[in-house]
Protein backbone atom coordinates (compact mmCIF):
# COMPACT_ATOMS: atom_id res chain seq x y z
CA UNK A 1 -21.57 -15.82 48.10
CA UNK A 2 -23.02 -19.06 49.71
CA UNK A 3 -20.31 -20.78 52.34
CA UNK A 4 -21.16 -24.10 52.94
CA UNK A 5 -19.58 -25.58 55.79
CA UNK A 6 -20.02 -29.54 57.01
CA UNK A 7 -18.04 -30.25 60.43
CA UNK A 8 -17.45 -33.82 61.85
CA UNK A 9 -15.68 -34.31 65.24
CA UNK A 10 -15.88 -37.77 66.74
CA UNK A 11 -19.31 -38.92 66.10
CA UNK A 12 -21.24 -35.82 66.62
CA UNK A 13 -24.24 -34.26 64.61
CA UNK A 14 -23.56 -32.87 61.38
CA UNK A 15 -23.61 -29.15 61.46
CA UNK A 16 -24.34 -27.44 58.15
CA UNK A 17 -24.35 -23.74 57.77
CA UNK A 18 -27.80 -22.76 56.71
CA UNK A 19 -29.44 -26.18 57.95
CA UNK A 20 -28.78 -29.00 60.47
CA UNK A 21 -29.18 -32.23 60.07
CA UNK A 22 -29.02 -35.77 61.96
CA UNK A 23 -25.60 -38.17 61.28
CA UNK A 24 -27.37 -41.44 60.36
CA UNK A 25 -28.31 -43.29 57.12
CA UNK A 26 -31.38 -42.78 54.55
CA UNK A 27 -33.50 -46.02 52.87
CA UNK A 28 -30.57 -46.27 50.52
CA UNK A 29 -28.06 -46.88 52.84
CA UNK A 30 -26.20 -43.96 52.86
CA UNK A 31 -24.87 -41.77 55.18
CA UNK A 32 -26.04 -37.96 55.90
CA UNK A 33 -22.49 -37.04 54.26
CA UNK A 34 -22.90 -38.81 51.29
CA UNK A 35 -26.38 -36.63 51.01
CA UNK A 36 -24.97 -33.45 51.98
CA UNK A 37 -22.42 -34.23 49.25
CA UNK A 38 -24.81 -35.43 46.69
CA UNK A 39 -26.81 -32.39 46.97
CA UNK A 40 -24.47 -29.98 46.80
CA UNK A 41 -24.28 -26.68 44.91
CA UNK A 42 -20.59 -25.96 45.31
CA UNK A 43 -18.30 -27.25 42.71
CA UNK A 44 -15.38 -27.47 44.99
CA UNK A 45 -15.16 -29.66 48.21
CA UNK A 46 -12.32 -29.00 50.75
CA UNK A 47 -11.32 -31.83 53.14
CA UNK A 48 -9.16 -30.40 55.30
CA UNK A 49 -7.96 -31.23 59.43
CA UNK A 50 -9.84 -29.44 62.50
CA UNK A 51 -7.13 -27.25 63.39
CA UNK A 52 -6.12 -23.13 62.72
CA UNK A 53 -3.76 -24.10 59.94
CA UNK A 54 -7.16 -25.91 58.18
CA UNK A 55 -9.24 -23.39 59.32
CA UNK A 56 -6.96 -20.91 57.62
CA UNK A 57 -6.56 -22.70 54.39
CA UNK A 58 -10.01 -23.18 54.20
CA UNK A 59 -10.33 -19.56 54.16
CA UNK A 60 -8.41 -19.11 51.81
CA UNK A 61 -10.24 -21.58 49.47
CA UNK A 62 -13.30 -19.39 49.87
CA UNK A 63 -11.89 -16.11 49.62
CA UNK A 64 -10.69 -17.91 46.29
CA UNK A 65 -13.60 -19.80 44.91
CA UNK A 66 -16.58 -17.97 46.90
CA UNK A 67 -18.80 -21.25 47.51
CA UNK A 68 -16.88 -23.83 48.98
CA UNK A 69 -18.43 -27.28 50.86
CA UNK A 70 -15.87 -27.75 53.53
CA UNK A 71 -15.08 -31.42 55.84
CA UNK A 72 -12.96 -30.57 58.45
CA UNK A 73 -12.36 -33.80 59.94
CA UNK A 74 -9.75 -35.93 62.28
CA UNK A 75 -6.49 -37.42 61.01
CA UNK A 76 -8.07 -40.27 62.07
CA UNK A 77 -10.94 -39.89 60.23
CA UNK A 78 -8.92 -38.88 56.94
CA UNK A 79 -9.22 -42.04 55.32
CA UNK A 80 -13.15 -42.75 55.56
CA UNK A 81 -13.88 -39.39 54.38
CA UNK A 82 -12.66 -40.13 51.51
CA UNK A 83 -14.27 -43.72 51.23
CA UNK A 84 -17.45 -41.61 51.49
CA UNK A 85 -16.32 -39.33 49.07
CA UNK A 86 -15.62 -42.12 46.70
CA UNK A 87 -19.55 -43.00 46.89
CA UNK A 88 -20.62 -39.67 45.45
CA UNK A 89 -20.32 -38.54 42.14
CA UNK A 90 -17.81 -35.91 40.91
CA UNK A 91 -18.64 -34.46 37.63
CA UNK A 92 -15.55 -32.66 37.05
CA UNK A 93 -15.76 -31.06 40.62
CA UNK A 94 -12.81 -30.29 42.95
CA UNK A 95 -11.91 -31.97 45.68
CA UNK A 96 -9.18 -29.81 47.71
CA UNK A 97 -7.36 -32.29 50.23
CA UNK A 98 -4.97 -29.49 52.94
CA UNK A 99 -3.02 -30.57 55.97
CA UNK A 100 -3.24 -34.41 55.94
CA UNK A 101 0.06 -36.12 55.62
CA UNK A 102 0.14 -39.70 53.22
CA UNK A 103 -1.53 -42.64 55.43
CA UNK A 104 -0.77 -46.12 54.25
CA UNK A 105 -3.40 -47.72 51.60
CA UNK A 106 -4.63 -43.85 50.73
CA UNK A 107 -4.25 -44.89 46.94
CA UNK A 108 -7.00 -47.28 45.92
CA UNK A 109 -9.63 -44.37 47.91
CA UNK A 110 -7.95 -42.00 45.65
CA UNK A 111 -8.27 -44.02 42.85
CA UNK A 112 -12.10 -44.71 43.50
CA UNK A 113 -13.01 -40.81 44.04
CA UNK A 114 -10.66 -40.21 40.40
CA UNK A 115 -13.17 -43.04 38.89
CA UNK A 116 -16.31 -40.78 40.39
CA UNK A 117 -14.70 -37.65 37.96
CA UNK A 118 -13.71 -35.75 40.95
CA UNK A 119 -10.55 -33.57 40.03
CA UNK A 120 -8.00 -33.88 42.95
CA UNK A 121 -5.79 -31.70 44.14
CA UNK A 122 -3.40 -32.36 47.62
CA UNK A 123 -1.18 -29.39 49.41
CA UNK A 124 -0.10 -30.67 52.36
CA UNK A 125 3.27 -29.49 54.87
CA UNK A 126 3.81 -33.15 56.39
CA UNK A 127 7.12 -35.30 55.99
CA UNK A 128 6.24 -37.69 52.98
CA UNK A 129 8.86 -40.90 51.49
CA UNK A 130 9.71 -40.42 47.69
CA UNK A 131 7.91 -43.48 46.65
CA UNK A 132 4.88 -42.25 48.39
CA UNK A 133 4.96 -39.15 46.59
CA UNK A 134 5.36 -40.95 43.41
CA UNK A 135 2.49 -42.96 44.02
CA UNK A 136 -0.28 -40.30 45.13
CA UNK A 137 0.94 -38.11 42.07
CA UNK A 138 0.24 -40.80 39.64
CA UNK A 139 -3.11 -40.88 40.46
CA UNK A 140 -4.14 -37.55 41.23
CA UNK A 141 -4.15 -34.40 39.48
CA UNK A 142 -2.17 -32.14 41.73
CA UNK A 143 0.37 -32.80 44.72
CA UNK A 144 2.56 -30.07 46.33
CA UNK A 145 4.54 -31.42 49.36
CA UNK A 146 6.18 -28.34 50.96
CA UNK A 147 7.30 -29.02 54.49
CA UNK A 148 9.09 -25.43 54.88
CA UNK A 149 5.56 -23.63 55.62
CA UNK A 150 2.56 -24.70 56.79
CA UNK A 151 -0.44 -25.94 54.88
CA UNK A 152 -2.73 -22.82 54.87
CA UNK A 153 0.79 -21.05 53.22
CA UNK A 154 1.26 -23.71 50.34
CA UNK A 155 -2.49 -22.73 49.70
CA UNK A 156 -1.81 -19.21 49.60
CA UNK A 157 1.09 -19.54 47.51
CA UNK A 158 -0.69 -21.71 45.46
CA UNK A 159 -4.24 -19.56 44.78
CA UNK A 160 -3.61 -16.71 45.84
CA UNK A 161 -0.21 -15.57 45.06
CA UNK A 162 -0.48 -11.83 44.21
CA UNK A 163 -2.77 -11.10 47.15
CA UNK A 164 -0.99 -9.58 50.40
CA UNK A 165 -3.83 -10.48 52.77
CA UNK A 166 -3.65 -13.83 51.71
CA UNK A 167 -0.08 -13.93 52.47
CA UNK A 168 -0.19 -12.14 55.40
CA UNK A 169 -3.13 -14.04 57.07
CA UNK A 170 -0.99 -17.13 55.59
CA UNK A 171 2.07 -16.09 57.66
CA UNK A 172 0.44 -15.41 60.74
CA UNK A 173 -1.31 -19.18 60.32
CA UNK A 174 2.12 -20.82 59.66
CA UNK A 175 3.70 -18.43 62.89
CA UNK A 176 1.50 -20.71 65.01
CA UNK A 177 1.71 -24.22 63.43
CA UNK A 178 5.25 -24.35 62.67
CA UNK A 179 6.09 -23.00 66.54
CA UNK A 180 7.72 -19.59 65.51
CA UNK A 181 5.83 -17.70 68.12
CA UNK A 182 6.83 -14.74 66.92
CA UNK A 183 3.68 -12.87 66.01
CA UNK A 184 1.57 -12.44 69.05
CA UNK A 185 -2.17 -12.93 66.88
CA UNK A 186 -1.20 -16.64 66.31
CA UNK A 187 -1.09 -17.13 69.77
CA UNK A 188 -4.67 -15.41 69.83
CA UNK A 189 -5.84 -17.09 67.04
CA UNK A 190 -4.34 -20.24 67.91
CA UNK A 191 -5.87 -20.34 71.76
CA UNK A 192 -8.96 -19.48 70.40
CA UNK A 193 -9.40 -22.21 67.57
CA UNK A 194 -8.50 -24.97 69.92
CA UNK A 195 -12.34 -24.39 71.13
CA UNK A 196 -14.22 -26.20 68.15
CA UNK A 197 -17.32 -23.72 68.64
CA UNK A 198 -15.07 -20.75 67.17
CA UNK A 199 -13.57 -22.59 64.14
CA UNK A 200 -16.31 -20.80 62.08
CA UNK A 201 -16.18 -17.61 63.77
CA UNK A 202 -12.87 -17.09 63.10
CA UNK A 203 -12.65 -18.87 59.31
CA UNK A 204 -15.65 -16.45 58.51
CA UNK A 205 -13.91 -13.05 60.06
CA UNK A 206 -10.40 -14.01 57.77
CA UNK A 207 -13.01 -14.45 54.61
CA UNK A 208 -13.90 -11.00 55.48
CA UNK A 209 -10.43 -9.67 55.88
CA UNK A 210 -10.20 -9.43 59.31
CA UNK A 211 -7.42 -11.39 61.17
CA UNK A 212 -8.25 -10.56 64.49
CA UNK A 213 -10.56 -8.05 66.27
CA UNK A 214 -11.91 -7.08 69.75
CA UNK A 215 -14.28 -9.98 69.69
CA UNK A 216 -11.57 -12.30 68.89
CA UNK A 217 -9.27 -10.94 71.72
CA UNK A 218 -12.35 -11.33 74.27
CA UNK A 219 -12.67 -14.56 73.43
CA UNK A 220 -8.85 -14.81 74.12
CA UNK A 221 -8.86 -13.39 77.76
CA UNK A 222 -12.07 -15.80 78.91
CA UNK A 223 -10.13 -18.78 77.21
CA UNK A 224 -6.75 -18.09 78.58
CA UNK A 225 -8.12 -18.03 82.04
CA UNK A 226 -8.96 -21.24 82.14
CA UNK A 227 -5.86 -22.81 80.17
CA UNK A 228 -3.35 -21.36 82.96
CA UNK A 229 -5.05 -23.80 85.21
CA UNK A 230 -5.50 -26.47 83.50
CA UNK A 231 -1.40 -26.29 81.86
CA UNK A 232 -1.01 -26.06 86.07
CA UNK A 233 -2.60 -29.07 86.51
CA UNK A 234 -0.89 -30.92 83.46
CA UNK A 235 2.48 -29.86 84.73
CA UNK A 236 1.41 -31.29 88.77
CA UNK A 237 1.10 -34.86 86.93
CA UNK A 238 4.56 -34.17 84.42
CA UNK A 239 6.87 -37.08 84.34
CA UNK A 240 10.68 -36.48 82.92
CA UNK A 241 12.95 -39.23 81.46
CA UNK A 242 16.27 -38.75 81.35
CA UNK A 243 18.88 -40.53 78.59
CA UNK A 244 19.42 -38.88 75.17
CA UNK A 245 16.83 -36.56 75.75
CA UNK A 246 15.03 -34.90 78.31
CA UNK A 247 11.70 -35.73 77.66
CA UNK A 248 8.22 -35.16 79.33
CA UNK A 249 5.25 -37.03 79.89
CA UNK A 250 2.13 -34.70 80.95
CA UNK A 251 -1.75 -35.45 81.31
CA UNK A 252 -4.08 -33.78 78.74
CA UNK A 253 -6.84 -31.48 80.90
CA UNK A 254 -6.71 -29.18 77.38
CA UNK A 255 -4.85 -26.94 74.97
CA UNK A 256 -1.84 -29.65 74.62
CA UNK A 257 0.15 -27.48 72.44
CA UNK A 258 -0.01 -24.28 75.01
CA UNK A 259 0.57 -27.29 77.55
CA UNK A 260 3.63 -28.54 75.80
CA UNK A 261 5.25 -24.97 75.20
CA UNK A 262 4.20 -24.22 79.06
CA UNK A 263 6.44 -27.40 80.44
CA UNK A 264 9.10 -26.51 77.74
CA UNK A 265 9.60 -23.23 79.49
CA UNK A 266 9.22 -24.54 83.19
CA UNK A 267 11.30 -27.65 82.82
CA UNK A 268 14.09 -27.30 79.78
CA UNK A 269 12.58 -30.12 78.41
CA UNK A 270 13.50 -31.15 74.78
CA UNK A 271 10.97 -33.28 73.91
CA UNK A 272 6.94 -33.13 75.60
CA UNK A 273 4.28 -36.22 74.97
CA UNK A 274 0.43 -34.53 76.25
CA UNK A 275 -1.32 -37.98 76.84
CA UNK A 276 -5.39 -38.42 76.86
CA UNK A 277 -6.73 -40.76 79.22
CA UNK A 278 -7.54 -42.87 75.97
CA UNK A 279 -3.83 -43.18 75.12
CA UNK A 280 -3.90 -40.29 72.15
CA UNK A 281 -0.81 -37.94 72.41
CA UNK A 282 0.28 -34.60 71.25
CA UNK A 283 4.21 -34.65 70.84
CA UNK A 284 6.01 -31.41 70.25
CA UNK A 285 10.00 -31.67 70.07
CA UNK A 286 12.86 -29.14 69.37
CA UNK A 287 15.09 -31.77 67.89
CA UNK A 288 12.81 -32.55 64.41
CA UNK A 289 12.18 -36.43 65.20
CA UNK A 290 8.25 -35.99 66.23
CA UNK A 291 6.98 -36.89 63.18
CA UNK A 292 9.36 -40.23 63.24
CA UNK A 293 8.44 -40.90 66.76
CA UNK A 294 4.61 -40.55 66.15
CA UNK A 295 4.72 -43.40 62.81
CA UNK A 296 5.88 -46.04 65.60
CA UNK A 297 2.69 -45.59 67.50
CA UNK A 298 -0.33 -45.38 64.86
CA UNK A 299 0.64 -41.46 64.19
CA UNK A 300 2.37 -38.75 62.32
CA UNK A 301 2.82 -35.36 61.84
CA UNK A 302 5.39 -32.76 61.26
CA UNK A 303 9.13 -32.96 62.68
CA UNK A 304 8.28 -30.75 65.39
CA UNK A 305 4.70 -31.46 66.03
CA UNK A 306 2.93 -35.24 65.30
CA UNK A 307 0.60 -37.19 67.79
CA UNK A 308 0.08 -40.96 67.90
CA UNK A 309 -1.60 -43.22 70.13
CA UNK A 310 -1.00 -45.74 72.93
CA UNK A 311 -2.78 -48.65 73.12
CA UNK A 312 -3.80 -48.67 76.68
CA UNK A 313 -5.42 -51.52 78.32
CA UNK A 314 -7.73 -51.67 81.26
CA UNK A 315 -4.60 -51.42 83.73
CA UNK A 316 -2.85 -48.87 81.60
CA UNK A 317 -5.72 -46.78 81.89
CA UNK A 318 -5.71 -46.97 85.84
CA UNK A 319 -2.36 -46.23 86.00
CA UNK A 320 -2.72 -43.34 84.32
CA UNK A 321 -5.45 -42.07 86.16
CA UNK A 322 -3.60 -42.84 89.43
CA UNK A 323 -0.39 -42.20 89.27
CA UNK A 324 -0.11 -40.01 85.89
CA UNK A 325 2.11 -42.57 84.36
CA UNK A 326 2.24 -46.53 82.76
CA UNK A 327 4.62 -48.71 80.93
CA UNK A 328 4.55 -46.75 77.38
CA UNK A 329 6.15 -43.65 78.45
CA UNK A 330 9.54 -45.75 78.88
CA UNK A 331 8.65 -47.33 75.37
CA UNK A 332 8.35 -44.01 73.62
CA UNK A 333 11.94 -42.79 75.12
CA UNK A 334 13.11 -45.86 73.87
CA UNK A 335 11.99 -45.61 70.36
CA UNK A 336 13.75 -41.43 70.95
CA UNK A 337 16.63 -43.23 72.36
CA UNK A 338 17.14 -45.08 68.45
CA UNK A 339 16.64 -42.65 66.26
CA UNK A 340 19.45 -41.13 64.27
């Protein structure tokens, strides 16, 4: 079996198992993605998110199809992966879209990779409107919208049905991304993924049957060392606001969603927003309003997990850095205040 795997996170080099090669464009103006996908010898693509529940579905796909050319990619980034998709070609391939929720204007890219002869197929676990399912599904070949599991269990469900690995492996995914904490390898696997130089590691080890092992667990132990301090110096710089809900306002120094669990625990909060110094946010709440708090800043997500973005300015930014605070945080708890 050939894997063929294509990461992109925020600008960096391309990283293609089996050869590397320079982001950039060629004397026909396109991009090095466009020629990876031009050139390539699997007849299924996966675009799928950057996190375990992608990194499990895409598993999944190859323990399924065998040769599989894999994007993992940003939310942010969602759409113009598919613009460059849309430049390339199809002839009858798949493209495999997991774990992105709808993003407003998706349908005419859609509709350009459908004119390309790409066959399109959409599982995702994110809160969609009716008319935007109605939409996407008139264009595309296949969407399943299933917000009771988790993306990388829709795909099990979906091509692998009779297999109990694929299940199980599928279970111990959604354990982590839907907050169960109840089987202790998602919180290995979990910890371990949120360091983007193990995706592959551990996507290749669950192709091979293996969920978690002694290398995996080593990993664990040097990672978790670190997190404890930095979740120690998140919860130094935590913020609370008070009305409807208790809610918590925490600088990012790493693993946001150990970081949000971590203040949870310490401070009864209901509600936890993990802030960048750029103004993006992790939100994790026990009431299921994330995802609807997240679509008023630029974001989305899953009721009990989304992220957004603030739009800090030059004095928003100092604030933060200062005093660990600025004027959104009361805007957020506002918009948490209103919802029904």
């Amino acid at each position: 079996m050939i894997y063929l795997s294509l990461s992109l996170f925020y600008g960096a080099g391309l990283n293609i198992k089996g050869w590397n090669v320079t982001a950039g464009k060629n004397s026909n103006n396109q991009t090095t993605m466009e020629v990876a996908l031009a050139s390539r010898k699997s007849h299924t693509v996966h675009l799928t998110h950057n996190d375990l529940d992608a990194i499990g579905a895409d598993a999944i796909h190859r323990m399924k199809y065998g040769d599989v050319f894999t994007i993992f990619t940003s939310v942010g980034k969602f759409p113009k992966m598919l613009g460059k998709i849309a430049s390339v070609p199809g002839s009858g391939d798949l493209l495999s879209i997991s774990d992105f929720g709808y993003q407003s204007g998706i349908e005419p890219l859609l509709s350009g990779i459908k004119r390309q002869g790409w066959v399109i197929e959409w599982r995702d676990h994110h809160r969609w409107q009716d008319d935007e399912v109605s939409r996407v599904r008139e264009i595309i070949d296949t969407l399943r919208v299933d917000t009771s599991t988790c993306a990388c269990g829709i795909t099990a469900q979906d091509l692998m049905p009779d297999d109990p690995y694929a299940l199980e492996l599928a279970a111990v995914v959604c354990d982590y991304d839907l907050w169960r904490h109840e089987d202790p390898r998602s919180a290995v696997l979990g910890l371990v993924t949120s360091i983007r130089e193990n995706r592959t590691l551990v996507r290749d080890k669950m192709v091979g049957g293996v969920i978690t092992d002694a290398e995996i667990e080593n990993l664990y132990a040097g990672i978790k060392e670190d997190m404890t301090e930095k979740i120690r110096m998140s919860l130094r710089g935590t913020k609370v606001y008070v009305s409807r809900y208790r809610i918590a306002f925490a600088p990012l120094y790493g693993y946001p969603s150990e970081t949000a669990a971590a203040i949870r625990k310490e401070l009864n909060t209901g509600i936890e927003v993990i802030v960048s110094p750029g103004g993006r946010f992790s939100i994790r709440s026990v009431p299921p309003i994330s995802h609807l708090i997240a679509r008023e800043f630029r974001g989305g997500g899953h009721p009990n997990a989304s992220g957004g973005k603030f739009d800090f300015n030059i004095l928003d930014k100092l604030l933060f850095r200062l005093f660990k605070k600025n004027r959104h945080y009361r805007h957020l708890a506002e918009v948490a205040e209103s919802i029904s």
